[in-house]
C-alpha atoms as a PDB file:
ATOM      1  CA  UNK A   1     -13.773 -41.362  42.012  1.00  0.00           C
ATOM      2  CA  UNK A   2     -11.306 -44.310  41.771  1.00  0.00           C
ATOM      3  CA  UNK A   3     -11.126 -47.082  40.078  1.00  0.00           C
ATOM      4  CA  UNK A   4     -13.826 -49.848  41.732  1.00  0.00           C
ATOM      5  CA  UNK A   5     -11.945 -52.411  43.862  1.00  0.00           C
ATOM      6  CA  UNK A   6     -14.173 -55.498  43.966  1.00  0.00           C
ATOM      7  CA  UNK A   7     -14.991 -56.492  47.948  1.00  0.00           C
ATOM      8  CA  UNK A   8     -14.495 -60.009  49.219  1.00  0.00           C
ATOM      9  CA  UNK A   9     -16.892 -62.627  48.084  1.00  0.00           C
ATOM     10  CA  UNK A  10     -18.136 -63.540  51.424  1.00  0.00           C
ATOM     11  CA  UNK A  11     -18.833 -59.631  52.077  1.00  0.00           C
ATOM     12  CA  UNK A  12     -20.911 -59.665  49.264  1.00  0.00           C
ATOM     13  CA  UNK A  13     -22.973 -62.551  50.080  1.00  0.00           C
ATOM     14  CA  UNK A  14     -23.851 -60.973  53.849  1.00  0.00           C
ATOM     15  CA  UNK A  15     -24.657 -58.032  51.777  1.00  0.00           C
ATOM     16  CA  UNK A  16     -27.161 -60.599  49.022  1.00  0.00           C
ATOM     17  CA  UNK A  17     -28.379 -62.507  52.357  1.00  0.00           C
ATOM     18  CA  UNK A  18     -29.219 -59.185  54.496  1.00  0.00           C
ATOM     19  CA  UNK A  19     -31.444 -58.042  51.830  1.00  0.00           C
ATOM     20  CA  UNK A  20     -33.347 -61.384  51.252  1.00  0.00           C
ATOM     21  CA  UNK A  21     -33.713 -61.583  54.708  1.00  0.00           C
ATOM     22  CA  UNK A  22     -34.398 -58.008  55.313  1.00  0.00           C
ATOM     23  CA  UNK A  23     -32.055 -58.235  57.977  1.00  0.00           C
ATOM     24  CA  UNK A  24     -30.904 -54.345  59.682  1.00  0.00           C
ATOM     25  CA  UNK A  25     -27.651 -53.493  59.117  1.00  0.00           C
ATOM     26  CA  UNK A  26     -25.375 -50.499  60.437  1.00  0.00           C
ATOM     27  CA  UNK A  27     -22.915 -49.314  57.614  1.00  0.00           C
ATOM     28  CA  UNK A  28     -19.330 -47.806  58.436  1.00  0.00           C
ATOM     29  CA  UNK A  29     -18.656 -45.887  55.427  1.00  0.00           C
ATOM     30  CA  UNK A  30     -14.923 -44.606  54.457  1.00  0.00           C
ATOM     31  CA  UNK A  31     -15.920 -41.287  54.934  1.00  0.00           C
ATOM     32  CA  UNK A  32     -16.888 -41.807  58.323  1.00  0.00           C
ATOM     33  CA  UNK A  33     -20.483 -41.543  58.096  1.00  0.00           C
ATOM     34  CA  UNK A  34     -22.259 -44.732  59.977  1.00  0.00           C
ATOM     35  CA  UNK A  35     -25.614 -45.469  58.769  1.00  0.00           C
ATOM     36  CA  UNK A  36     -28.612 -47.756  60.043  1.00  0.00           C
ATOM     37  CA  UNK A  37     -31.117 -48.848  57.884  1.00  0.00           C
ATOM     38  CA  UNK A  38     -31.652 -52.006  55.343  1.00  0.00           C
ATOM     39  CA  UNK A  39     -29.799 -53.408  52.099  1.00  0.00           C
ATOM     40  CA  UNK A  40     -32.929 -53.120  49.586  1.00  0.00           C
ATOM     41  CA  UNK A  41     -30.608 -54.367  46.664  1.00  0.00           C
ATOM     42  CA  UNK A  42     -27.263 -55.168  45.377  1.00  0.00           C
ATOM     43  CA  UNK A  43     -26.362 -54.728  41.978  1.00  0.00           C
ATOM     44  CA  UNK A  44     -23.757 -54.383  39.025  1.00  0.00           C
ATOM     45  CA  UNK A  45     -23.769 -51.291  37.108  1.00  0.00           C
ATOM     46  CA  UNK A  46     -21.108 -49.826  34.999  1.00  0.00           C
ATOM     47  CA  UNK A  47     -18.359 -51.563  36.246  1.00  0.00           C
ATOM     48  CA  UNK A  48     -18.579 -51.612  39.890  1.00  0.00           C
ATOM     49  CA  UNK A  49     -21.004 -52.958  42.146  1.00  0.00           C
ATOM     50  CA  UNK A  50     -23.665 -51.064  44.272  1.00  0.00           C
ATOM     51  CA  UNK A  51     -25.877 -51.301  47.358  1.00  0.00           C
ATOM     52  CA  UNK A  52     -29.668 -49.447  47.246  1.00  0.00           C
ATOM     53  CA  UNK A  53     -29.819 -48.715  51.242  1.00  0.00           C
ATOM     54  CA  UNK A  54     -32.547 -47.374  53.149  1.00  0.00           C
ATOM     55  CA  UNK A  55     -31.652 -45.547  56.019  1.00  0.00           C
ATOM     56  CA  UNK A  56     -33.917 -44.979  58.481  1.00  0.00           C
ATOM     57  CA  UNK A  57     -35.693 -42.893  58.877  1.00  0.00           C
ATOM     58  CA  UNK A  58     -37.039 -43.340  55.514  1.00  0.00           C
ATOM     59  CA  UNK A  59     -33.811 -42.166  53.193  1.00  0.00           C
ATOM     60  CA  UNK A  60     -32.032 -44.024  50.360  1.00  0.00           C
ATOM     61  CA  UNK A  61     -28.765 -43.688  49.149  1.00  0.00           C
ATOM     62  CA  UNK A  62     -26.753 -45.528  46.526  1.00  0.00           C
ATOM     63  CA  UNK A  63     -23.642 -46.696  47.462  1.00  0.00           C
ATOM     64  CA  UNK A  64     -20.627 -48.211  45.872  1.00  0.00           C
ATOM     65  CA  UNK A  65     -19.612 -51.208  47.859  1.00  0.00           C
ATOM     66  CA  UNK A  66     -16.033 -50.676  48.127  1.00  0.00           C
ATOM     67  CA  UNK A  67     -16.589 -47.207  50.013  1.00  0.00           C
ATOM     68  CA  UNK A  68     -18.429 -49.544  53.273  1.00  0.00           C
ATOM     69  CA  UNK A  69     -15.372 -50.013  55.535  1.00  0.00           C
ATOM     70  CA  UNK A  70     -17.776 -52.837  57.256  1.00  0.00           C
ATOM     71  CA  UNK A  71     -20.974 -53.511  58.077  1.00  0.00           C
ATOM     72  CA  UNK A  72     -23.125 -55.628  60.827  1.00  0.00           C
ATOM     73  CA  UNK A  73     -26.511 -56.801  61.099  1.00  0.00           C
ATOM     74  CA  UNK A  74     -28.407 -54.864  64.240  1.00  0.00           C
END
């Protein structure tokens, strides 16, 4: 995988915000997949920075944030 390209600052803080709030979010990922679900947690590990997403119904997935092409709260 490439090297991690940090997202905007603002993006992140939706991201921080949606998972306080529990807010629902649909993801657009890169690779074209679109998921619904909520942001459980956002983290730093190993150099890039990660969203724990639960994806209804029931599923999580990992994902690094620079592979969302955007997200918005449902």
């Amino acid at each position: 995988m490439a090297d991690y390209q940090p997202i905007p600052c603002a993006q992140h803080e939706r991201l921080e915000f949606a998972v306080l709030r529990r807010i629902p979010l649909t993801l657009q990922l890169k690779d074209g997949r679109s998921l619904r679900g909520y942001a459980l947690d956002v983290y730093t590990q190993a150099g890039a920075e990660w969203l724990k997403f639960r994806a209804t119904p029931g599923t999580e997935e990992i994902l690094r944030l620079d592979q969302i092409a955007h997200f918005n709260a449902t």
